[in-house]
C-alpha atoms as a PDB file:
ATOM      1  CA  UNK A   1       0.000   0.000   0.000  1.00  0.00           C
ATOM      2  CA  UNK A   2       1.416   2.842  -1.091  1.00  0.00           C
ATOM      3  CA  UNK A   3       0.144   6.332   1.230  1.00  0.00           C
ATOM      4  CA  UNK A   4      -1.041   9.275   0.138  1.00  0.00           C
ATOM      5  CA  UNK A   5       1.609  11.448   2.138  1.00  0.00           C
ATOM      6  CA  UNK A   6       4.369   9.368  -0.317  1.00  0.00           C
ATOM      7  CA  UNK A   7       1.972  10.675  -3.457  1.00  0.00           C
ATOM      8  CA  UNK A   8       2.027  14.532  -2.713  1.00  0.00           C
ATOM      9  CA  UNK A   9       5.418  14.386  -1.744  1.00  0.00           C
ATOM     10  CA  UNK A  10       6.396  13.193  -5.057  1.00  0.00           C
ATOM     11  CA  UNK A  11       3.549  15.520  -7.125  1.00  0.00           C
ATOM     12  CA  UNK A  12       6.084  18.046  -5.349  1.00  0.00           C
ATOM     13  CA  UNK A  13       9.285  17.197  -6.427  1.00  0.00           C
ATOM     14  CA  UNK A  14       8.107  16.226  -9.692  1.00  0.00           C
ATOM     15  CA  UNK A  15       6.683  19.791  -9.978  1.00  0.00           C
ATOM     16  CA  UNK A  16       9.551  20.897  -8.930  1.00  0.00           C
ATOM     17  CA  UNK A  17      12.426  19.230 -10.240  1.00  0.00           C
ATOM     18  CA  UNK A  18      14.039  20.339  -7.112  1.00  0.00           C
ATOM     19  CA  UNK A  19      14.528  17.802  -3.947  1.00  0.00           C
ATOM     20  CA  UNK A  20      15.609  21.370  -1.335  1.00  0.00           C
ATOM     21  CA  UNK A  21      12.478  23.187  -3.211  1.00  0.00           C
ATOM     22  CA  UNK A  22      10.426  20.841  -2.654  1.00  0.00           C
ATOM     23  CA  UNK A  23      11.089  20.247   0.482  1.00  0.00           C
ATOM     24  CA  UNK A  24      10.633  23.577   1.419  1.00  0.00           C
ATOM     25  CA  UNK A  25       7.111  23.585  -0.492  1.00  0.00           C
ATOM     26  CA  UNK A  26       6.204  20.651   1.997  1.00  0.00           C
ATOM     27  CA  UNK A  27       7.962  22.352   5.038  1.00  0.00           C
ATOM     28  CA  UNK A  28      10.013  19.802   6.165  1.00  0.00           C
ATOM     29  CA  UNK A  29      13.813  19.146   5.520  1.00  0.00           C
ATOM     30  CA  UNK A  30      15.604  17.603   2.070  1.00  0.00           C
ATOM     31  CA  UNK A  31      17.150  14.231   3.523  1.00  0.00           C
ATOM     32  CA  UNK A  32      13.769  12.693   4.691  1.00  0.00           C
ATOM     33  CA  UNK A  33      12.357  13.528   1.829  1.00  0.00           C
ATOM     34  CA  UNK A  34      14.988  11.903  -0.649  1.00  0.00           C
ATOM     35  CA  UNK A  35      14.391   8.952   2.096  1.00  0.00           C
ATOM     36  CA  UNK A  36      10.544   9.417   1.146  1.00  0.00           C
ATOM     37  CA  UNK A  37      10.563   8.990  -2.342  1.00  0.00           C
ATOM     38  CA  UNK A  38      13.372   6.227  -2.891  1.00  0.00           C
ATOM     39  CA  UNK A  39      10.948   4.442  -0.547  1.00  0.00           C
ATOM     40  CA  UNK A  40       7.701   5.040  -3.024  1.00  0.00           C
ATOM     41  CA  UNK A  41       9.688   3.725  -6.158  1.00  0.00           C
ATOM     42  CA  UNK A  42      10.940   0.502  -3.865  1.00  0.00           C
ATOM     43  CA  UNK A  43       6.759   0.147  -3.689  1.00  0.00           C
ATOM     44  CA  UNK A  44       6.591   0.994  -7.304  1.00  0.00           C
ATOM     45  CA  UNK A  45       9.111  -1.352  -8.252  1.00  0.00           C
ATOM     46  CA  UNK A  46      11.063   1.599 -10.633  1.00  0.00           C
ATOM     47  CA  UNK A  47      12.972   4.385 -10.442  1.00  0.00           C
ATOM     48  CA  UNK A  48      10.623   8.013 -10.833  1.00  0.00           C
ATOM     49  CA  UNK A  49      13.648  10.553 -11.022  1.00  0.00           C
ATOM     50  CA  UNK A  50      17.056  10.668 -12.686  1.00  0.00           C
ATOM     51  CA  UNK A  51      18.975  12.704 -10.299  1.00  0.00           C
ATOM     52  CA  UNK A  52      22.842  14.006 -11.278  1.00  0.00           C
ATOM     53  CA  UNK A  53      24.505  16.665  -8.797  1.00  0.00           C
ATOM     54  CA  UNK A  54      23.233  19.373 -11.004  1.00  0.00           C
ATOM     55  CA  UNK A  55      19.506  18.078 -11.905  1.00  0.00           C
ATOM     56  CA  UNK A  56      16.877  16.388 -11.616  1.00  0.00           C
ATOM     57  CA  UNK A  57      14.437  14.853 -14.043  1.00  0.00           C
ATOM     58  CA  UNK A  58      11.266  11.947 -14.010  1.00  0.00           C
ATOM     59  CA  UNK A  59      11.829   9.157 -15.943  1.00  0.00           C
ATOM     60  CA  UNK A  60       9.448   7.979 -18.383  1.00  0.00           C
ATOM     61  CA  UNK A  61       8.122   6.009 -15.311  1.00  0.00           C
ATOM     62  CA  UNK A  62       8.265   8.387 -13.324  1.00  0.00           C
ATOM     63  CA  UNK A  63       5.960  11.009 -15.803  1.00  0.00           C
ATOM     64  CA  UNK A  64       3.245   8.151 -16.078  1.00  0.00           C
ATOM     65  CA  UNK A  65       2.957   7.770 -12.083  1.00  0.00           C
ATOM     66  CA  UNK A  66       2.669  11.510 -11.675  1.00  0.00           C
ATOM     67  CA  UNK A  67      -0.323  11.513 -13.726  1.00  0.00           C
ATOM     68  CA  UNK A  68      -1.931   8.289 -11.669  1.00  0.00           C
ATOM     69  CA  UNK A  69      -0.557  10.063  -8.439  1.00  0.00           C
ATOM     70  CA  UNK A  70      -2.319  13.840  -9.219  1.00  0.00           C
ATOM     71  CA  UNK A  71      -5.566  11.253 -10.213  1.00  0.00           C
ATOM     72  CA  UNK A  72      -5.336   9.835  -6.551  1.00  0.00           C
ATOM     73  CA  UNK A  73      -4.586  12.609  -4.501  1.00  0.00           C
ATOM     74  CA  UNK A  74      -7.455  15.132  -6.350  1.00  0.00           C
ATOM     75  CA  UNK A  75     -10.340  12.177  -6.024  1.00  0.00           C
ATOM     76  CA  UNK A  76      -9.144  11.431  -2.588  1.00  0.00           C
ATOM     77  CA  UNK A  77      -9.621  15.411  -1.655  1.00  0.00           C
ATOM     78  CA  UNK A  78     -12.855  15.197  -3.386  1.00  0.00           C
ATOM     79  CA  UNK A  79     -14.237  12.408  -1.589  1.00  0.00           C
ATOM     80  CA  UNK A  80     -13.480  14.391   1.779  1.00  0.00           C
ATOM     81  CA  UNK A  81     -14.694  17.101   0.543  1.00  0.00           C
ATOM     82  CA  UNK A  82     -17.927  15.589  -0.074  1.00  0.00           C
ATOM     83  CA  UNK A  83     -17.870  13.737   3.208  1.00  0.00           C
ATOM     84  CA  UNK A  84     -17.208  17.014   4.857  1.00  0.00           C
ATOM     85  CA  UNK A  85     -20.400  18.238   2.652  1.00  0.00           C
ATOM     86  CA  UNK A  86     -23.060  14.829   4.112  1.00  0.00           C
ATOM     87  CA  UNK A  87     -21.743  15.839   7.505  1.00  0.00           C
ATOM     88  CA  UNK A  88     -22.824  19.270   7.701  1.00  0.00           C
ATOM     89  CA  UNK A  89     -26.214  18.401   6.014  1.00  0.00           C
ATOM     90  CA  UNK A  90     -25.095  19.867   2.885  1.00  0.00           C
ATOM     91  CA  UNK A  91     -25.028  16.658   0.591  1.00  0.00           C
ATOM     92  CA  UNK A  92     -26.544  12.985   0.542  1.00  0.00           C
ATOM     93  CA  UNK A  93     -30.035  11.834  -0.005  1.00  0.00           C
ATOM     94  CA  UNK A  94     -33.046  11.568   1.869  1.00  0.00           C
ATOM     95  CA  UNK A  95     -36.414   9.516   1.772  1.00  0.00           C
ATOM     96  CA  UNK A  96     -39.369  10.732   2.563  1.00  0.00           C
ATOM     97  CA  UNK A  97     -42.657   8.482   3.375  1.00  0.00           C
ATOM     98  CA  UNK A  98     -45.687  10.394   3.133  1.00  0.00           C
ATOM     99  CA  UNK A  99     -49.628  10.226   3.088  1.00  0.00           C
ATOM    100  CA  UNK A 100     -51.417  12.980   0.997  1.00  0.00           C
ATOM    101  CA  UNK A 101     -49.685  16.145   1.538  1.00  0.00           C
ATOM    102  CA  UNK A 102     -51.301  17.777  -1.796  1.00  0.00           C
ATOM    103  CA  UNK A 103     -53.716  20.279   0.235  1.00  0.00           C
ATOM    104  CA  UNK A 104     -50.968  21.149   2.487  1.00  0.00           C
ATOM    105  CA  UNK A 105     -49.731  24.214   0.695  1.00  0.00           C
ATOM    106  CA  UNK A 106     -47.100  25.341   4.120  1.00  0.00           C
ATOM    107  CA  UNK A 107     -45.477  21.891   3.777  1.00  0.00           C
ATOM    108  CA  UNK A 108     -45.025  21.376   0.129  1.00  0.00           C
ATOM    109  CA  UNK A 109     -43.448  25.261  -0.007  1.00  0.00           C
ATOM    110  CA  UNK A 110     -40.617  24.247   2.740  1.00  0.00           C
ATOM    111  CA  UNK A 111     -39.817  21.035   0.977  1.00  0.00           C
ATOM    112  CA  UNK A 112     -39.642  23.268  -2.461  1.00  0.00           C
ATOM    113  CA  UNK A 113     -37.673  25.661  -0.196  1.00  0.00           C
ATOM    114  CA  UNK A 114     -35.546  23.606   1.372  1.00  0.00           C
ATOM    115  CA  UNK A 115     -34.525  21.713  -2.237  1.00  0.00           C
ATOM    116  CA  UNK A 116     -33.766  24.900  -4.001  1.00  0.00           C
ATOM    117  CA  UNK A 117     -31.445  25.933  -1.118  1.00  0.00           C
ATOM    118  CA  UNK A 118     -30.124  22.754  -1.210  1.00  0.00           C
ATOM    119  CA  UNK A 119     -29.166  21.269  -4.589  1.00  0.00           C
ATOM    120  CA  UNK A 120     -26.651  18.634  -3.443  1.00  0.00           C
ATOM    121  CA  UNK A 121     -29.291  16.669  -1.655  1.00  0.00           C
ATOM    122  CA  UNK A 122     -31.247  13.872  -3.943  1.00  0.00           C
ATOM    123  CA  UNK A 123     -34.702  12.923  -3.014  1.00  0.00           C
ATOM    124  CA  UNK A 124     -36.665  10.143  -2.813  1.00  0.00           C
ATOM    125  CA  UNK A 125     -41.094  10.448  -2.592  1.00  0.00           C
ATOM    126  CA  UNK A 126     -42.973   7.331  -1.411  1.00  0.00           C
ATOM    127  CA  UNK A 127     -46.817   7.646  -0.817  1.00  0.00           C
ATOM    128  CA  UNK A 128     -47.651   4.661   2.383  1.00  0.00           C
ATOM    129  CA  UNK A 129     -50.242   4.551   4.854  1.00  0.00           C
ATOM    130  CA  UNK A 130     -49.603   5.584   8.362  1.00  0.00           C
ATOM    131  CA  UNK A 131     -48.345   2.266   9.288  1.00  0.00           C
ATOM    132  CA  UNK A 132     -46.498   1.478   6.159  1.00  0.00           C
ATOM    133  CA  UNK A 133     -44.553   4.375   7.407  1.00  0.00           C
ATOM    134  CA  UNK A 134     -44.127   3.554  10.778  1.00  0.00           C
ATOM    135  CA  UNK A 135     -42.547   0.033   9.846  1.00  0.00           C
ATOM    136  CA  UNK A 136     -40.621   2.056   6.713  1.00  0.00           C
ATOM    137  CA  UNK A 137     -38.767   4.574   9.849  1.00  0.00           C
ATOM    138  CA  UNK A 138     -38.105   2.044  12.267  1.00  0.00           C
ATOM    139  CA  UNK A 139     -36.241  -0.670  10.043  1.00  0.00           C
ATOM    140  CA  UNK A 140     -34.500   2.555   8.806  1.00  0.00           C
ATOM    141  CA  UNK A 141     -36.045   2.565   5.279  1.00  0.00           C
ATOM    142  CA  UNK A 142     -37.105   5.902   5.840  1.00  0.00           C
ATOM    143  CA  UNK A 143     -36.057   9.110   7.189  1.00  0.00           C
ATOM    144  CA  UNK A 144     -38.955  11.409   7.713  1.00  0.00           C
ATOM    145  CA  UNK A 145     -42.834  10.054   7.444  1.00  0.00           C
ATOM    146  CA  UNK A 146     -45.698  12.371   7.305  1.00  0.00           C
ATOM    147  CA  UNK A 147     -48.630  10.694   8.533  1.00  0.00           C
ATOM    148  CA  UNK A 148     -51.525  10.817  10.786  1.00  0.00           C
ATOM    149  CA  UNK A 149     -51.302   9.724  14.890  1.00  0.00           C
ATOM    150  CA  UNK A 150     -50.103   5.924  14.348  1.00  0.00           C
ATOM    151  CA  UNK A 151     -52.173   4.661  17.248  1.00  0.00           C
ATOM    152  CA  UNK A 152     -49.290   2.507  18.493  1.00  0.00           C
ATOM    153  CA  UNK A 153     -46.563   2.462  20.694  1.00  0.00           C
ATOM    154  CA  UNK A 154     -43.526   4.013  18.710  1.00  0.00           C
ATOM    155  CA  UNK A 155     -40.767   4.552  21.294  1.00  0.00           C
ATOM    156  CA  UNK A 156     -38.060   4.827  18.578  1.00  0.00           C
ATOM    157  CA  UNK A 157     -39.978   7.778  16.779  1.00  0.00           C
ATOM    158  CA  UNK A 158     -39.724  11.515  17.810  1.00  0.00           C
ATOM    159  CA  UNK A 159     -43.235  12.736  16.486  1.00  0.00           C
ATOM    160  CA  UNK A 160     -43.885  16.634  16.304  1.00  0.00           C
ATOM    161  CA  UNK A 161     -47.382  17.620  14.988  1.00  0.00           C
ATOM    162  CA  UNK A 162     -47.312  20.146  11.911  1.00  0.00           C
ATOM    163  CA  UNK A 163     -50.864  20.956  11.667  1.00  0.00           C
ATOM    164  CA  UNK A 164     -54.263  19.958  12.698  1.00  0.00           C
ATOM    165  CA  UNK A 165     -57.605  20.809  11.026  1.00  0.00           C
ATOM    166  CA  UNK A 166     -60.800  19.616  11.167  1.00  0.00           C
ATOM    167  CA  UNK A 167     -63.041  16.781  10.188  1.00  0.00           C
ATOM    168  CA  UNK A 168     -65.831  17.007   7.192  1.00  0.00           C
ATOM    169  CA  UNK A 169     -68.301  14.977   5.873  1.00  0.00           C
ATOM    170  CA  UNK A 170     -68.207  13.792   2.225  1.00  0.00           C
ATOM    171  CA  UNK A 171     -71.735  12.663   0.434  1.00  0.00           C
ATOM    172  CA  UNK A 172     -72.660  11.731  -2.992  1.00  0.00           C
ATOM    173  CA  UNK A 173     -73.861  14.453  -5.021  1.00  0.00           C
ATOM    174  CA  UNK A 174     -78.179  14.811  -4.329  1.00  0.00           C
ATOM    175  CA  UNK A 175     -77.434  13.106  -0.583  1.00  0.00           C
ATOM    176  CA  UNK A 176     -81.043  14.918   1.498  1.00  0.00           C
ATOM    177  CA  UNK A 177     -78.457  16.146   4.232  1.00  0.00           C
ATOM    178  CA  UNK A 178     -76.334  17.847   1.216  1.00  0.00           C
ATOM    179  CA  UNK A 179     -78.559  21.023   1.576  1.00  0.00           C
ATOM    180  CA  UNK A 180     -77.395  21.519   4.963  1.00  0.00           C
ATOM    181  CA  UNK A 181     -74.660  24.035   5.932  1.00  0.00           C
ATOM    182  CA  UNK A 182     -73.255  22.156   8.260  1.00  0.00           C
ATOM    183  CA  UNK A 183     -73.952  18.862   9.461  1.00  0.00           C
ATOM    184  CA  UNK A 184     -74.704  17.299  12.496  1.00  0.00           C
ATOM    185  CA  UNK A 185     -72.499  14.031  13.632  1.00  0.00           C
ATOM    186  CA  UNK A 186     -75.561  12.123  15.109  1.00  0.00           C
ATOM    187  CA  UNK A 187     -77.737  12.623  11.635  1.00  0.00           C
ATOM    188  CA  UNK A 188     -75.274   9.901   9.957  1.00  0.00           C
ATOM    189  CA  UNK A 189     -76.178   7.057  12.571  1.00  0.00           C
ATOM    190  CA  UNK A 190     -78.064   5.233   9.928  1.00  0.00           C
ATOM    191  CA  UNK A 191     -75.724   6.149   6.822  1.00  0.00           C
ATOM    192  CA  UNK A 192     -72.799   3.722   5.329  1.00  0.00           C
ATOM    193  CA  UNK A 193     -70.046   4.217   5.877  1.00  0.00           C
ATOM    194  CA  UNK A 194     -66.537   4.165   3.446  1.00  0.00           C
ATOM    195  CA  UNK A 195     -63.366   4.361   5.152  1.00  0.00           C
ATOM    196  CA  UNK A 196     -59.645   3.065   5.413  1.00  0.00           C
ATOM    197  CA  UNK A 197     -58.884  -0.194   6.701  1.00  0.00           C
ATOM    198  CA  UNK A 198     -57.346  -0.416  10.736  1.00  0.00           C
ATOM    199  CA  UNK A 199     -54.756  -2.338   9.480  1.00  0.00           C
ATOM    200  CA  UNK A 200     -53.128   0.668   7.473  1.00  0.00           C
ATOM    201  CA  UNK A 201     -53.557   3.375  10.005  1.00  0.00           C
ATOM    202  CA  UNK A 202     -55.441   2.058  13.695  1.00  0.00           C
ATOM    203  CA  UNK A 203     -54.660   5.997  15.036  1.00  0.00           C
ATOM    204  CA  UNK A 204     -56.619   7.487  12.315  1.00  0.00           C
ATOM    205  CA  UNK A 205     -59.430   4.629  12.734  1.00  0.00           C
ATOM    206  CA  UNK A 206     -59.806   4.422  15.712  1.00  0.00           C
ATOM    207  CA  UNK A 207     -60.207   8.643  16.072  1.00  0.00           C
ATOM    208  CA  UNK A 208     -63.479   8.162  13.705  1.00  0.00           C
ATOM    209  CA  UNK A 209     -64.878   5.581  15.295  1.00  0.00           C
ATOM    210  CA  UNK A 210     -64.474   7.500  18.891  1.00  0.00           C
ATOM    211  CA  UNK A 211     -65.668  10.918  17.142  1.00  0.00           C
ATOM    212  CA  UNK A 212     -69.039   8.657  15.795  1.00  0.00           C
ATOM    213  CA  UNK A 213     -69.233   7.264  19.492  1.00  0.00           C
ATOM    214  CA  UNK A 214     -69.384  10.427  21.035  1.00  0.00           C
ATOM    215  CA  UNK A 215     -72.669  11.155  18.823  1.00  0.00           C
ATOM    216  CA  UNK A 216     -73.987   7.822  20.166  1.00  0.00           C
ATOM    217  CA  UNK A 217     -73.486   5.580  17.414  1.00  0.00           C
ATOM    218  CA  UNK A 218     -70.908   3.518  15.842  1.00  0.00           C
ATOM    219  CA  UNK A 219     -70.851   3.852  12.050  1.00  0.00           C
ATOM    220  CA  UNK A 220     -71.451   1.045   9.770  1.00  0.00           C
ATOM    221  CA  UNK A 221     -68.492   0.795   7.189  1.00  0.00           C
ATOM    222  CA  UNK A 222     -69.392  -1.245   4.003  1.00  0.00           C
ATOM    223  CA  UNK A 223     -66.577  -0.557   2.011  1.00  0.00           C
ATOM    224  CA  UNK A 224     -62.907   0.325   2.346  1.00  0.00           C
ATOM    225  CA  UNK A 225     -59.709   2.205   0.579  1.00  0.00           C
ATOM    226  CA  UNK A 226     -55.907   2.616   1.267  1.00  0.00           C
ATOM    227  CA  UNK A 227     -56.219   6.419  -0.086  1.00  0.00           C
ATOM    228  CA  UNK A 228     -58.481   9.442   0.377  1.00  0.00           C
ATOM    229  CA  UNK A 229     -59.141  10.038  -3.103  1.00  0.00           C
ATOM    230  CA  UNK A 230     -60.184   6.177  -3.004  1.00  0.00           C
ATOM    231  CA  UNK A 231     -62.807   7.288  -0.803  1.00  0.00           C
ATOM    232  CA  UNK A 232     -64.144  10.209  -2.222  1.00  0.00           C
ATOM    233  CA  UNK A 233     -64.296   8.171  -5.440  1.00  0.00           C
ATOM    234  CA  UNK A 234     -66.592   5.152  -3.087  1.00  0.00           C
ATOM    235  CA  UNK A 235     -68.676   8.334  -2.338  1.00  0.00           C
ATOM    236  CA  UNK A 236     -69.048   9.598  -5.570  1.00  0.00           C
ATOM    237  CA  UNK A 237     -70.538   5.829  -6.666  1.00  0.00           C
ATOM    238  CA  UNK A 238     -72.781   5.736  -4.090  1.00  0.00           C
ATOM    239  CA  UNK A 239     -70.983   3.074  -2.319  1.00  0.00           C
ATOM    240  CA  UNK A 240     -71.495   5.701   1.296  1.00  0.00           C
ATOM    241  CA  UNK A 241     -70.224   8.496   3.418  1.00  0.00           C
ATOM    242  CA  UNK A 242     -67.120   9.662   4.346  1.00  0.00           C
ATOM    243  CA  UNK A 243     -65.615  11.347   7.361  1.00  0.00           C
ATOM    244  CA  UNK A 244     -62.387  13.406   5.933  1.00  0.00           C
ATOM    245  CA  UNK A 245     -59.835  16.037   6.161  1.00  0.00           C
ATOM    246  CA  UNK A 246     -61.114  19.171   5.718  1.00  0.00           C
ATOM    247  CA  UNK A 247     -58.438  19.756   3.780  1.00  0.00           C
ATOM    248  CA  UNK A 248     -60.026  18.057   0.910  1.00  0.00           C
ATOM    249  CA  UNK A 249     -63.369  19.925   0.515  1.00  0.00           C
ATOM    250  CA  UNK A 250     -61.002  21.978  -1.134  1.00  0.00           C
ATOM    251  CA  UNK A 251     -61.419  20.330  -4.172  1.00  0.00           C
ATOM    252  CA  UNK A 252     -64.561  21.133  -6.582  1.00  0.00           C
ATOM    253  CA  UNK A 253     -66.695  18.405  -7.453  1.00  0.00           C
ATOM    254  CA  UNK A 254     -70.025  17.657  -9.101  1.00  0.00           C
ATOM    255  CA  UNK A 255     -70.332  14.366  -7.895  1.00  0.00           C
ATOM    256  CA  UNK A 256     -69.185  14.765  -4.356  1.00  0.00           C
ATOM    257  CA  UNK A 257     -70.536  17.043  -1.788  1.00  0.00           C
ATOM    258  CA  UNK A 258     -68.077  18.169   1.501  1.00  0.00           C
ATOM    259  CA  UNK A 259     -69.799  19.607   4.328  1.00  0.00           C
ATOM    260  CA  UNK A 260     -68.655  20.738   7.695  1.00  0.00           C
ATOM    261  CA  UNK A 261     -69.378  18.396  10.413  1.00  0.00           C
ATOM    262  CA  UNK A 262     -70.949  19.838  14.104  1.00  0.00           C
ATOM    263  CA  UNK A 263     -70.087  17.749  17.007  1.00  0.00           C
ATOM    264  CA  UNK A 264     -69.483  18.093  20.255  1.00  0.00           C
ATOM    265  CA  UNK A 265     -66.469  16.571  21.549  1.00  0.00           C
ATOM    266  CA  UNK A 266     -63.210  17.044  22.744  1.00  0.00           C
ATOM    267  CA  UNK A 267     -60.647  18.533  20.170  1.00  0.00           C
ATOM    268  CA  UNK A 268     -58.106  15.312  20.131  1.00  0.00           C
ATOM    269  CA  UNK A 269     -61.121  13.893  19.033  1.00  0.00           C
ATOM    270  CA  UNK A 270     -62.821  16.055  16.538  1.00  0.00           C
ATOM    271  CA  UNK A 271     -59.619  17.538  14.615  1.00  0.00           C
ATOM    272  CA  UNK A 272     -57.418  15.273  12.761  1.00  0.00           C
ATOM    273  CA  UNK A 273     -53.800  15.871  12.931  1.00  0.00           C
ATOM    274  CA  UNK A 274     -50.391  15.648  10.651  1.00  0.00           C
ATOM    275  CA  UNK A 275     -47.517  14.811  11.923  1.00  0.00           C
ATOM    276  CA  UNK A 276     -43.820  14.698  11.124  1.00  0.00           C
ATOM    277  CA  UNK A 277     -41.679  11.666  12.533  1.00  0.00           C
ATOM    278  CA  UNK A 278     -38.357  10.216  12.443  1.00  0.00           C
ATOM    279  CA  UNK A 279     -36.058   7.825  13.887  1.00  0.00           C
ATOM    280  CA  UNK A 280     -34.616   8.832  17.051  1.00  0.00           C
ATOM    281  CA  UNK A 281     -32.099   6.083  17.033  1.00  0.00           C
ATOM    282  CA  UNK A 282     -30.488   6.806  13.565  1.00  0.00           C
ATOM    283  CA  UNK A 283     -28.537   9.935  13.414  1.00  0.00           C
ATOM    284  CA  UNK A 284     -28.669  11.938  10.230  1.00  0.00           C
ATOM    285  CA  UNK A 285     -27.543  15.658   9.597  1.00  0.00           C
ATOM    286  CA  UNK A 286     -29.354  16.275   6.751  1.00  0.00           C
ATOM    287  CA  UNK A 287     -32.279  14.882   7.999  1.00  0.00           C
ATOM    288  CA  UNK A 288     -32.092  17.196  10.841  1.00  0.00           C
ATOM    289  CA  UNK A 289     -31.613  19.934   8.740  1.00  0.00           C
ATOM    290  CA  UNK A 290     -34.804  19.870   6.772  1.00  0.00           C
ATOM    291  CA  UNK A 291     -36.715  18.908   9.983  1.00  0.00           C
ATOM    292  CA  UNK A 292     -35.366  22.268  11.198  1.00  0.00           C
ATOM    293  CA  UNK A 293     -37.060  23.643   8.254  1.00  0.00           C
ATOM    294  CA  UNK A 294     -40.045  22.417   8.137  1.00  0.00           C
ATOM    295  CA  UNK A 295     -40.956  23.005  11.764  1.00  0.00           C
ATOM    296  CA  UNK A 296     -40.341  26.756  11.133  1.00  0.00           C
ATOM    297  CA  UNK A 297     -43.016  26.699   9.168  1.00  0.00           C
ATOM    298  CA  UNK A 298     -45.442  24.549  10.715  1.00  0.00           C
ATOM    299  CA  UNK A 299     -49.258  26.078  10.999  1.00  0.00           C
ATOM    300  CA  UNK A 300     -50.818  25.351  13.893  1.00  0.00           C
ATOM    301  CA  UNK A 301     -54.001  26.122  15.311  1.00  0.00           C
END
């Protein structure tokens, strides 16, 4: 193995063509460094310099190893230099897990933020379920998740809660209630219901089933789907109701009707949250970095 001290010290008397100029280039004295490189062409297996009392001169050897040594030593500085760069959060590449985050306007403008500040750093998008992301942070598939309250012990994951808003109802276009304003929980005890299975997300389940209990009732779910626009697309064919983000009524629709929803409960109950987590256990500086930057823009209530 030949080091890379033994590489710029000869770059430096090649440059040179001067053993005492080159040696003062590397500050240190002439003899060790004639020592130095008549012990890098013992490792080379060939003399690098022709040296007479007046000069000094590479060999044809010697002029093919400097260009192999100047090759070594500038990707070796490179690859520090882009070390240095992943350490400080600078450089590297980061997964995100993440359910719908298309009505969340504050989020998507720090992640657009945070990338044009930040060209170095490559992404990569996955859409999962709650608990898809859950299992995707903690076998360290992941970095960040966005996702709704997992409903499960997590003691790996730090969770910090970007935003919370609050529950609507969705019905098929000429549903009686659809005239309302607003509408209250308890009417929809005899409606069916569409919703996401337990299995993908048991925190955001379980809130709608509470929030339904509260209005003395527990809804009657005939069909399921992994995504909201799965849902709203069950409502718009009739299939039932669906309890929702408010987020989405948003979005204009003939064949699907968002209303508020009046209830009295507790607000852990009645507003659903979004929430940022990651994997206490793993340490990551870019990670941290755009965590930083998304939590200074956070909107909460």
């Amino acid at each position: 193995m030949i080091e890379t001290r033994l590489l710029q010290q000869f770059i430096a008397v090649a440059e040179e063509l001067h053993f005492n100029r080159a040696a003062e280039r590397l500050h240190m004295a002439q003899p060790p460094l004639s020592q130095a490189i008549r012990k890098l062409e013992g490792a080379v297996g060939a003399p690098l310099f022709e040296r007479t009392p007046r000069s000094v001169a590479l060999t044809p050897a010697g002029a093919a190893f400097l260009e192999t040594a100047r090759r070594t030593v500038q990707s070796l500085e490179e690859g520090v230099a882009q070390t240095r760069r992943v350490a400080q959060g600078m450089e590297g590449h980061l997964t995100l897990t993440f359910i719908n985050i298309a009505p969340y306007a504050s989020l998507l403008q720090a992640l657009r933020h945070f990338r044009e500040l930040n060209p170095g750093i490559a992404f990569t998008m996955r859409e999962a379920t709650t608990q898809e992301q859950v299992n995707a942070l903690e076998q360290g598939e992941a970095d960040i998740g966005f996702m709704r309250t997992p409903g499960t012990t997590t003691p790996h994951l730090r969770m910090e809660r970007l935003l919370s808003e609050r529950i609507c109802v969705a019905l098929p276009a000429g549903h009686p209630l659809a005239a309302k304003a607003g509408i209250d929980l308890a009417l929809l005890r005899d409606e069916a219901f569409v919703a996401s299975p337990r299995t993908l997300g048991k925190g955001f389940h379980d809130q709608l089933i509470g929030l339904c209990q509260t209005a003395g009732f527990v809804p009657d779910i005939v069909q399921h789907g992994r995504q909201m626009q799965t849902l709203i697309a069950l409502v718009a064919a009739g299939f039932g109701i669906a309890l929702l983000p408010a987020s989405l009524a948003t979005e204009t629709r003939e064949d699907v009707m968002f209303r508020p929803l009046q209830v009295e409960a507790a607000e852990d109950v009645s507003r659903l949250e979004l929430f940022m987590a990651w994997n206490e256990t793993r340490t990551s500086a870019i990670r941290d970095r755009l965590i930083q930057a998304i939590l200074q823009t956070r909107s909460l209530p």
